[in-house]
PDB file of N, CA and C in Angstrom:
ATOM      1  N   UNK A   1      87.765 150.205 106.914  1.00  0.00           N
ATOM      2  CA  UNK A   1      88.705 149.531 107.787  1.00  0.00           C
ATOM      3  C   UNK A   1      89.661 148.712 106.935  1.00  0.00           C
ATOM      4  N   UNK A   2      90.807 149.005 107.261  1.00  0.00           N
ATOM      5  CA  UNK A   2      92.382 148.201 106.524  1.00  0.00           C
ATOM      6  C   UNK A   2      91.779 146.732 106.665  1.00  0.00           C
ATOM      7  N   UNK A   3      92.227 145.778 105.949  1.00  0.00           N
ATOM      8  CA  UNK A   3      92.284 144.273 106.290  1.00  0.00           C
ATOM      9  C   UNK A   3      93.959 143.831 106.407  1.00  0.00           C
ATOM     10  N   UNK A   4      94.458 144.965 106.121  1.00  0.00           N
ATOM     11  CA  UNK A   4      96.280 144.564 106.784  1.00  0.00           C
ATOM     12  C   UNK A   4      96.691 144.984 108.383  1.00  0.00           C
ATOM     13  N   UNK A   5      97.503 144.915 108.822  1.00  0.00           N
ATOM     14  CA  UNK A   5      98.047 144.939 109.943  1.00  0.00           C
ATOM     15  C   UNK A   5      98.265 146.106 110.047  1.00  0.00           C
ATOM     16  N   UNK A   6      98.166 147.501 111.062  1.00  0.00           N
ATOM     17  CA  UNK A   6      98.165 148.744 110.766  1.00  0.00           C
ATOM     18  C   UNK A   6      98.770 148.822 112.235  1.00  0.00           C
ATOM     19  N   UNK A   7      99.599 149.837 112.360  1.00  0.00           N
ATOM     20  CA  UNK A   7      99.787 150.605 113.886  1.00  0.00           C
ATOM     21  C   UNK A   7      98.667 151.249 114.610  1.00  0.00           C
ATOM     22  N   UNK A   8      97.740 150.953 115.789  1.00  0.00           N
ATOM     23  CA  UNK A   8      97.249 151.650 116.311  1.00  0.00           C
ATOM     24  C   UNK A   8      97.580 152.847 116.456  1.00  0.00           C
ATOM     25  N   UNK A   9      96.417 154.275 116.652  1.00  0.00           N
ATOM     26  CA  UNK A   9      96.496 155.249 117.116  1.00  0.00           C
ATOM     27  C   UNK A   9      97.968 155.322 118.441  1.00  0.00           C
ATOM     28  N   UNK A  10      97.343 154.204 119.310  1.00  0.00           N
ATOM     29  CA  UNK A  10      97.667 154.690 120.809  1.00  0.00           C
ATOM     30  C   UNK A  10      99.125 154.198 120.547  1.00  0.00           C
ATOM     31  N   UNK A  11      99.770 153.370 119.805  1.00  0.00           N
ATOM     32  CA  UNK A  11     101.221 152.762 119.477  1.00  0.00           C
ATOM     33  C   UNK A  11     101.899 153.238 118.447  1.00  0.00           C
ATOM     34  N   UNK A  12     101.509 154.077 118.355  1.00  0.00           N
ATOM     35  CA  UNK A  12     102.504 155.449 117.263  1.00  0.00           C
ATOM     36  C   UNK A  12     103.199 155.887 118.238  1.00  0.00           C
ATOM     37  N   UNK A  13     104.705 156.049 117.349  1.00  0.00           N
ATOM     38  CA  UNK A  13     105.616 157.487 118.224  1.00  0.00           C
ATOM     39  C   UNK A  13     106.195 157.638 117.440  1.00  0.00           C
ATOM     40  N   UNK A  14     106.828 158.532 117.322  1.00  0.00           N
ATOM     41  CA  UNK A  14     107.988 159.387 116.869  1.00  0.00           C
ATOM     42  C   UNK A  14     107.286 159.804 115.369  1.00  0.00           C
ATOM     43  N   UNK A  15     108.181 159.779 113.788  1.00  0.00           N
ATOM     44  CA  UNK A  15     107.441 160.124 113.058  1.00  0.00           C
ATOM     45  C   UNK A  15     105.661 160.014 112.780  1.00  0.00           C
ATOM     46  N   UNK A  16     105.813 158.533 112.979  1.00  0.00           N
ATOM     47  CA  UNK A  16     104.131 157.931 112.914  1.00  0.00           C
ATOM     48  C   UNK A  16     103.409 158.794 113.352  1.00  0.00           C
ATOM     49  N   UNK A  17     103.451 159.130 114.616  1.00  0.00           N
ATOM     50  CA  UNK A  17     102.666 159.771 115.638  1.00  0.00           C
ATOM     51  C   UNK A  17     102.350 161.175 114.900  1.00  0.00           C
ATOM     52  N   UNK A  18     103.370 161.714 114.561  1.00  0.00           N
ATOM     53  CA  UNK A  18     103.077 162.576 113.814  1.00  0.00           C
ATOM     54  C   UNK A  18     102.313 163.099 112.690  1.00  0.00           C
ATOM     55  N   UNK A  19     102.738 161.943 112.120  1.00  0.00           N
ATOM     56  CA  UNK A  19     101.842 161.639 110.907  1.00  0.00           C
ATOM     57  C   UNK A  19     100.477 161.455 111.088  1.00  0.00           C
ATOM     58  N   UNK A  20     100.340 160.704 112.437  1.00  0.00           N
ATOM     59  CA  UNK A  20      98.667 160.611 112.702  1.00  0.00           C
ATOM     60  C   UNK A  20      98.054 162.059 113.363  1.00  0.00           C
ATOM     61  N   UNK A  21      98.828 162.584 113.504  1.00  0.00           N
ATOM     62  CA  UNK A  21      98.444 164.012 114.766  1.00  0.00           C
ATOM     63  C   UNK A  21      98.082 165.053 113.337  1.00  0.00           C
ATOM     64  N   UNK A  22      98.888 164.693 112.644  1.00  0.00           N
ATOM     65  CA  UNK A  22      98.812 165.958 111.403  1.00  0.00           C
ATOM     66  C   UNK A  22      97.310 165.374 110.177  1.00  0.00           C
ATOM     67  N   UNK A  23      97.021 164.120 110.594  1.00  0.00           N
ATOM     68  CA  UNK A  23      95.705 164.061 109.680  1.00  0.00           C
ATOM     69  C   UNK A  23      94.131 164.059 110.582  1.00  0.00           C
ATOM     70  N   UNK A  24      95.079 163.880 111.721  1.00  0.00           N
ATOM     71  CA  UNK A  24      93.525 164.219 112.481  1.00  0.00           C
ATOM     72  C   UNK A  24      93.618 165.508 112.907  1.00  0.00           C
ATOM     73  N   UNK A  25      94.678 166.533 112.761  1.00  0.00           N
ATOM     74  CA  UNK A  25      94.359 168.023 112.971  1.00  0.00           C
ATOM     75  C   UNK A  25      93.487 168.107 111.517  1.00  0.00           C
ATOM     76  N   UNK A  26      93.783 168.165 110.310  1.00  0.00           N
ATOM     77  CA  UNK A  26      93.273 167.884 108.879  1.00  0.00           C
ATOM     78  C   UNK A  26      91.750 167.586 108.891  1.00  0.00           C
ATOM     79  N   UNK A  27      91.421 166.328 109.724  1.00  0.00           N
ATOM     80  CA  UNK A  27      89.988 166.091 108.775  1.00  0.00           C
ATOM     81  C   UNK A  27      89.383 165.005 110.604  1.00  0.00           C
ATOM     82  N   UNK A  28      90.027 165.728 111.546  1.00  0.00           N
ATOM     83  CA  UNK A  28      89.236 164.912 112.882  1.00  0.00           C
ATOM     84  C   UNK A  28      89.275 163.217 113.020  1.00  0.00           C
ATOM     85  N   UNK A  29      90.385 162.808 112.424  1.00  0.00           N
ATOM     86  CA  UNK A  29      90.680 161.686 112.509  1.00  0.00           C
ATOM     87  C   UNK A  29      91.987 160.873 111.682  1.00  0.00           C
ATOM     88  N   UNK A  30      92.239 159.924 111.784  1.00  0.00           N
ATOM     89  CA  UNK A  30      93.407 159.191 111.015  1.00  0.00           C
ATOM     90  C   UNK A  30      93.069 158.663 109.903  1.00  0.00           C
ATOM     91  N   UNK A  31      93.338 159.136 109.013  1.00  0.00           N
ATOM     92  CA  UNK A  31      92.390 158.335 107.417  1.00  0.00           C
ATOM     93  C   UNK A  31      93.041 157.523 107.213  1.00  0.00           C
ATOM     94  N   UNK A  32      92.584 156.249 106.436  1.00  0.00           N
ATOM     95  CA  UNK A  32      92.788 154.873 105.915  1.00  0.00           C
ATOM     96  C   UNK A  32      94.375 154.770 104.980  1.00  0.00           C
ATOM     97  N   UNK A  33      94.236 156.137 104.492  1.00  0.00           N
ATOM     98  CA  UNK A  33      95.340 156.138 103.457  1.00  0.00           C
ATOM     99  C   UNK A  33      96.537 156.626 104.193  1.00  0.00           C
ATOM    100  N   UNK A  34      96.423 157.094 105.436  1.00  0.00           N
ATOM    101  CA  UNK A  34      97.819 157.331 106.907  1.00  0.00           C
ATOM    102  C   UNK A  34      98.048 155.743 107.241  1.00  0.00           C
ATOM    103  N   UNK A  35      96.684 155.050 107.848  1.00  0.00           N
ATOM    104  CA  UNK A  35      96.831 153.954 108.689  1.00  0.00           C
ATOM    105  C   UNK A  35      97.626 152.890 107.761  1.00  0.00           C
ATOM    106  N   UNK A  36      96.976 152.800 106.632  1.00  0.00           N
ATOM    107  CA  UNK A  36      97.511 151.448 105.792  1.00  0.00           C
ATOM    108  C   UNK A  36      98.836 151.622 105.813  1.00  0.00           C
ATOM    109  N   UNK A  37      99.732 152.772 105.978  1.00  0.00           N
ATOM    110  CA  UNK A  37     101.123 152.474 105.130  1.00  0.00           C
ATOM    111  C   UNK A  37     102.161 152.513 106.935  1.00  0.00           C
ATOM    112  N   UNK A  38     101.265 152.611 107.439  1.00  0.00           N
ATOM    113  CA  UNK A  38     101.774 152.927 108.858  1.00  0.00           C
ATOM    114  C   UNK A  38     103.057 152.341 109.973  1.00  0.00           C
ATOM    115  N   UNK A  39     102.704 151.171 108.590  1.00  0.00           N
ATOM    116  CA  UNK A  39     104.042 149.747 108.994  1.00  0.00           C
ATOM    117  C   UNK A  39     105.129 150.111 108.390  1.00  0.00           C
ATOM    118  N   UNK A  40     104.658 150.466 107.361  1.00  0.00           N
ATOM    119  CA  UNK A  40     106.337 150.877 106.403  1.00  0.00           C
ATOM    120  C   UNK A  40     106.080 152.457 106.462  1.00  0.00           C
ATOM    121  N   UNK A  41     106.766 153.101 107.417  1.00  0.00           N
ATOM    122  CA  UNK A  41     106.780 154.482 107.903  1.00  0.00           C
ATOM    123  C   UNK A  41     107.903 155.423 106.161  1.00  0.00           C
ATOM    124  N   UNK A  42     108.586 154.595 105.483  1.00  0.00           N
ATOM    125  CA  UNK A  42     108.992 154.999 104.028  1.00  0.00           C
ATOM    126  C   UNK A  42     108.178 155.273 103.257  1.00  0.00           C
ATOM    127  N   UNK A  43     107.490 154.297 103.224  1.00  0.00           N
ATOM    128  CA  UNK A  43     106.203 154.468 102.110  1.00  0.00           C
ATOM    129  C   UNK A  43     105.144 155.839 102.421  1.00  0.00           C
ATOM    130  N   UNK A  44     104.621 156.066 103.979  1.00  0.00           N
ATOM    131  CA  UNK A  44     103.970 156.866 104.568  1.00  0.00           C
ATOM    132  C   UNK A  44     104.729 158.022 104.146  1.00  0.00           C
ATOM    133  N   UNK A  45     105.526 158.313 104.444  1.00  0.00           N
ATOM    134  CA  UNK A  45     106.567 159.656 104.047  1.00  0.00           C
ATOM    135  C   UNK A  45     106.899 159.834 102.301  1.00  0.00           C
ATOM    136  N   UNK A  46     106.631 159.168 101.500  1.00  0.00           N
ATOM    137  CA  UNK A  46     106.948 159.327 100.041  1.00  0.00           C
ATOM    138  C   UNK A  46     105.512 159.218  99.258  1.00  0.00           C
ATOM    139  N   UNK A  47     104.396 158.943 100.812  1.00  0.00           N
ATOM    140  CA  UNK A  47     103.154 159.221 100.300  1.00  0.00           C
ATOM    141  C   UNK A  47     102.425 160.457 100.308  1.00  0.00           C
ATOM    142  N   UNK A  48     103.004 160.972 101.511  1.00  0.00           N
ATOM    143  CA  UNK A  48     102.578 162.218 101.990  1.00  0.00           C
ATOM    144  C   UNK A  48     103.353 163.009 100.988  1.00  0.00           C
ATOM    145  N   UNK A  49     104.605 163.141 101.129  1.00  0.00           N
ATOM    146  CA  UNK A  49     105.425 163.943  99.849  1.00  0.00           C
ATOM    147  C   UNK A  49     104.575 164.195  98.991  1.00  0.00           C
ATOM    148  N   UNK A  50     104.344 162.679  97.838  1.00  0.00           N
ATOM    149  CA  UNK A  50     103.570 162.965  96.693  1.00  0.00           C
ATOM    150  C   UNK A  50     102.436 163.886  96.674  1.00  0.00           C
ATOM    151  N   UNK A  51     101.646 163.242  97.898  1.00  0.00           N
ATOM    152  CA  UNK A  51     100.231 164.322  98.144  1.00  0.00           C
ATOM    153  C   UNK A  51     100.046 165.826  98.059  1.00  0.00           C
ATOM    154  N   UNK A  52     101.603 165.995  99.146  1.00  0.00           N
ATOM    155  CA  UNK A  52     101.468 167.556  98.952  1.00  0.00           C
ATOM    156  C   UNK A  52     101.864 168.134  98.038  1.00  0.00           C
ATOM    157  N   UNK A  53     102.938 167.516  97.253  1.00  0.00           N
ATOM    158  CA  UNK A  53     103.206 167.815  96.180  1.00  0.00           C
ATOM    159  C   UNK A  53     102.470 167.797  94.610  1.00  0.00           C
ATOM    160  N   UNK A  54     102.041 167.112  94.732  1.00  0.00           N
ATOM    161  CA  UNK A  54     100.470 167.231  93.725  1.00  0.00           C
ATOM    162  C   UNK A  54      98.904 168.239  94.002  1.00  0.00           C
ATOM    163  N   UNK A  55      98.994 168.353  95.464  1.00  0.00           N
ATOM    164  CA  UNK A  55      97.837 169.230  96.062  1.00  0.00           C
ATOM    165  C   UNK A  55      97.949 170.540  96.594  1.00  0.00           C
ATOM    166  N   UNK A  56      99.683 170.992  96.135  1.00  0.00           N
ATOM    167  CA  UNK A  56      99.956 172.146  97.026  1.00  0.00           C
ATOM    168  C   UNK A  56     100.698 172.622  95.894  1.00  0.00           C
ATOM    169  N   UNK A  57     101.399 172.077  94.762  1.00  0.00           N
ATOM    170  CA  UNK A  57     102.366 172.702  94.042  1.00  0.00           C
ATOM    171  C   UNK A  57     101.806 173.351  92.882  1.00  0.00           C
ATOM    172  N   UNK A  58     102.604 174.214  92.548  1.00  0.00           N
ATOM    173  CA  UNK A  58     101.945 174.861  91.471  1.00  0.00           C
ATOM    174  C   UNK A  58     102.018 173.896  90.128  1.00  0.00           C
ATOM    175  N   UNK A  59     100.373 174.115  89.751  1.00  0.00           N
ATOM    176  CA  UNK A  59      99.723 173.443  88.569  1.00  0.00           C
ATOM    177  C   UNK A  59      98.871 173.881  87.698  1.00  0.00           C
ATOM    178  N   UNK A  60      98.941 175.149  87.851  1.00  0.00           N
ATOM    179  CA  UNK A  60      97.571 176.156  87.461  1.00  0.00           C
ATOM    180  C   UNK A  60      95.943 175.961  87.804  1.00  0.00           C
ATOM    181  N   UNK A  61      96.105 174.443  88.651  1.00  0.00           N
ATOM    182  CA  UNK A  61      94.948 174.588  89.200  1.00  0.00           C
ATOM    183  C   UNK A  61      94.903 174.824  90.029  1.00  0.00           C
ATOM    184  N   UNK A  62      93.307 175.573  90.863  1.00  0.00           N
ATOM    185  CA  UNK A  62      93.266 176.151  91.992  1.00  0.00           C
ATOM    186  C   UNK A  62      93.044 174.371  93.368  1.00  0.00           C
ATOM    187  N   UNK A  63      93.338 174.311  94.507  1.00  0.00           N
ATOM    188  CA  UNK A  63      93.030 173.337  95.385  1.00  0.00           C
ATOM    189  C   UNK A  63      91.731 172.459  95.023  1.00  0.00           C
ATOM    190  N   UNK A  64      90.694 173.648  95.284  1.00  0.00           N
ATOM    191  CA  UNK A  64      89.575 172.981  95.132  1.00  0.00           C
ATOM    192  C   UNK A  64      89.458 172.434  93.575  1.00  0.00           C
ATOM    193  N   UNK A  65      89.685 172.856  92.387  1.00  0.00           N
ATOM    194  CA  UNK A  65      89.720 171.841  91.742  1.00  0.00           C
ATOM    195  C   UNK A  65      90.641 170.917  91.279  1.00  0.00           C
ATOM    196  N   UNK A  66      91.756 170.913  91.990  1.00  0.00           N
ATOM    197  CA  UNK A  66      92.142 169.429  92.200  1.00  0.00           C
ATOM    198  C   UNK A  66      91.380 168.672  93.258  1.00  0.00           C
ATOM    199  N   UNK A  67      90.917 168.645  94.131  1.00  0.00           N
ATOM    200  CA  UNK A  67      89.877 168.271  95.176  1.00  0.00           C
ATOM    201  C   UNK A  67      88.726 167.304  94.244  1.00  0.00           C
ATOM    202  N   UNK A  68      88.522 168.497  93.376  1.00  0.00           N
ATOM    203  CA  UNK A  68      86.776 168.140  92.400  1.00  0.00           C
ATOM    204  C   UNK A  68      87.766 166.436  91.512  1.00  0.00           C
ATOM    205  N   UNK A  69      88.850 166.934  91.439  1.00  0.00           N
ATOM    206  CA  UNK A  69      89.225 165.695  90.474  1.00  0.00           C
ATOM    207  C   UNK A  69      89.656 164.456  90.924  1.00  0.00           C
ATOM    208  N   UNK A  70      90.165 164.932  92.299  1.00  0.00           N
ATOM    209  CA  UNK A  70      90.507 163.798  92.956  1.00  0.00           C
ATOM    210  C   UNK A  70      89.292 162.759  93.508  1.00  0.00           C
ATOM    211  N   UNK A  71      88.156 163.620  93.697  1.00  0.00           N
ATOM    212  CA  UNK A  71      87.038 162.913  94.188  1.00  0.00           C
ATOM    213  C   UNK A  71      86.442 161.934  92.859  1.00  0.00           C
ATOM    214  N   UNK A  72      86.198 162.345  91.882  1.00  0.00           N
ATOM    215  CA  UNK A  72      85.765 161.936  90.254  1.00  0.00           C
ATOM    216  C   UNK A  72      86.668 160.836  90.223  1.00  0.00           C
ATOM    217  N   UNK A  73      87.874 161.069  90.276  1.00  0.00           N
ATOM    218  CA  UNK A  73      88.728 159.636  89.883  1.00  0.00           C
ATOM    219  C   UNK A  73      88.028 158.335  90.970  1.00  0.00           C
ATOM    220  N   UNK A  74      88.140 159.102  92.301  1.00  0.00           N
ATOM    221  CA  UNK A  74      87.782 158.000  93.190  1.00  0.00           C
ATOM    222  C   UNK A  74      86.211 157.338  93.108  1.00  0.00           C
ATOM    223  N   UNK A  75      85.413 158.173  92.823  1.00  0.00           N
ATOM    224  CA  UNK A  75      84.498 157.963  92.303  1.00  0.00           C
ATOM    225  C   UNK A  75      84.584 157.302  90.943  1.00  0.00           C
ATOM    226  N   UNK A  76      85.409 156.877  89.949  1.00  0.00           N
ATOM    227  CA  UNK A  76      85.160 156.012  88.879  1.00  0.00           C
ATOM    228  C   UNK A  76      86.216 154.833  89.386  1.00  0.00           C
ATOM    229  N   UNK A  77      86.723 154.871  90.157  1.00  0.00           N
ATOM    230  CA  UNK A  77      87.196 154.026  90.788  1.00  0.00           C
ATOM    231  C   UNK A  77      86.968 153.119  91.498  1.00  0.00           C
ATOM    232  N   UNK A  78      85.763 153.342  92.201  1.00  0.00           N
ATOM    233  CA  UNK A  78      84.907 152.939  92.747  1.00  0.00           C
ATOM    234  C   UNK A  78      85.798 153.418  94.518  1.00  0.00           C
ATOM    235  N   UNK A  79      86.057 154.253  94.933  1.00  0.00           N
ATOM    236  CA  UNK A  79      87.191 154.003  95.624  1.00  0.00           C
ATOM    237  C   UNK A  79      86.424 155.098  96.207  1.00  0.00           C
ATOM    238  N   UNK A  80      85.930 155.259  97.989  1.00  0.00           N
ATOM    239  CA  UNK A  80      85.384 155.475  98.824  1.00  0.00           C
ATOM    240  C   UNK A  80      85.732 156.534 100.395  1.00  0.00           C
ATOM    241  N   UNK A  81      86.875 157.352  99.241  1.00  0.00           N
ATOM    242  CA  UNK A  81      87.398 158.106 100.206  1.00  0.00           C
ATOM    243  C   UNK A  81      86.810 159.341 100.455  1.00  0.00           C
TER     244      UNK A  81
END
């Protein structure tokens, strides 16, 4: 759970909403890393960019192991996603 001020589910519209509709088609819910930036709808959009663009673009690695690496970082990170 955020300890910042986040947009509810039910008080999203327009991009937001979207943004929340497209991570709970994804993984059955709104993840922490949608909700937190949810206020500054810029940041949300240049976050998502990056994401897909690091998790979708060509890198010679296959998904799943960027997946394996992304989890390892978060895991020495201590970071619980």
């Amino acid at each position: 759970m955020a300890w910042i001020r986040t947009v509810p589910e039910g008080e999203a519209g327009g991009m937001l909403k979207r943004y929340y509709d497209a991570s709970k088609d994804r993984r059955g819910f709104v993840s922490n890393t949608t909700s937190i930036m949810s206020i500054r709808e810029n940041h949300l959009r240049a976050n998502q960019s990056l994401f897909v663009s690091l998790m979708e673009g060509d890198s010679g690695l296959s998904r799943i192991e960027k997946e394996m690496i992304a989890v390892r970082v978060s895991g020495v990170n201590g970071c619980f996603y």
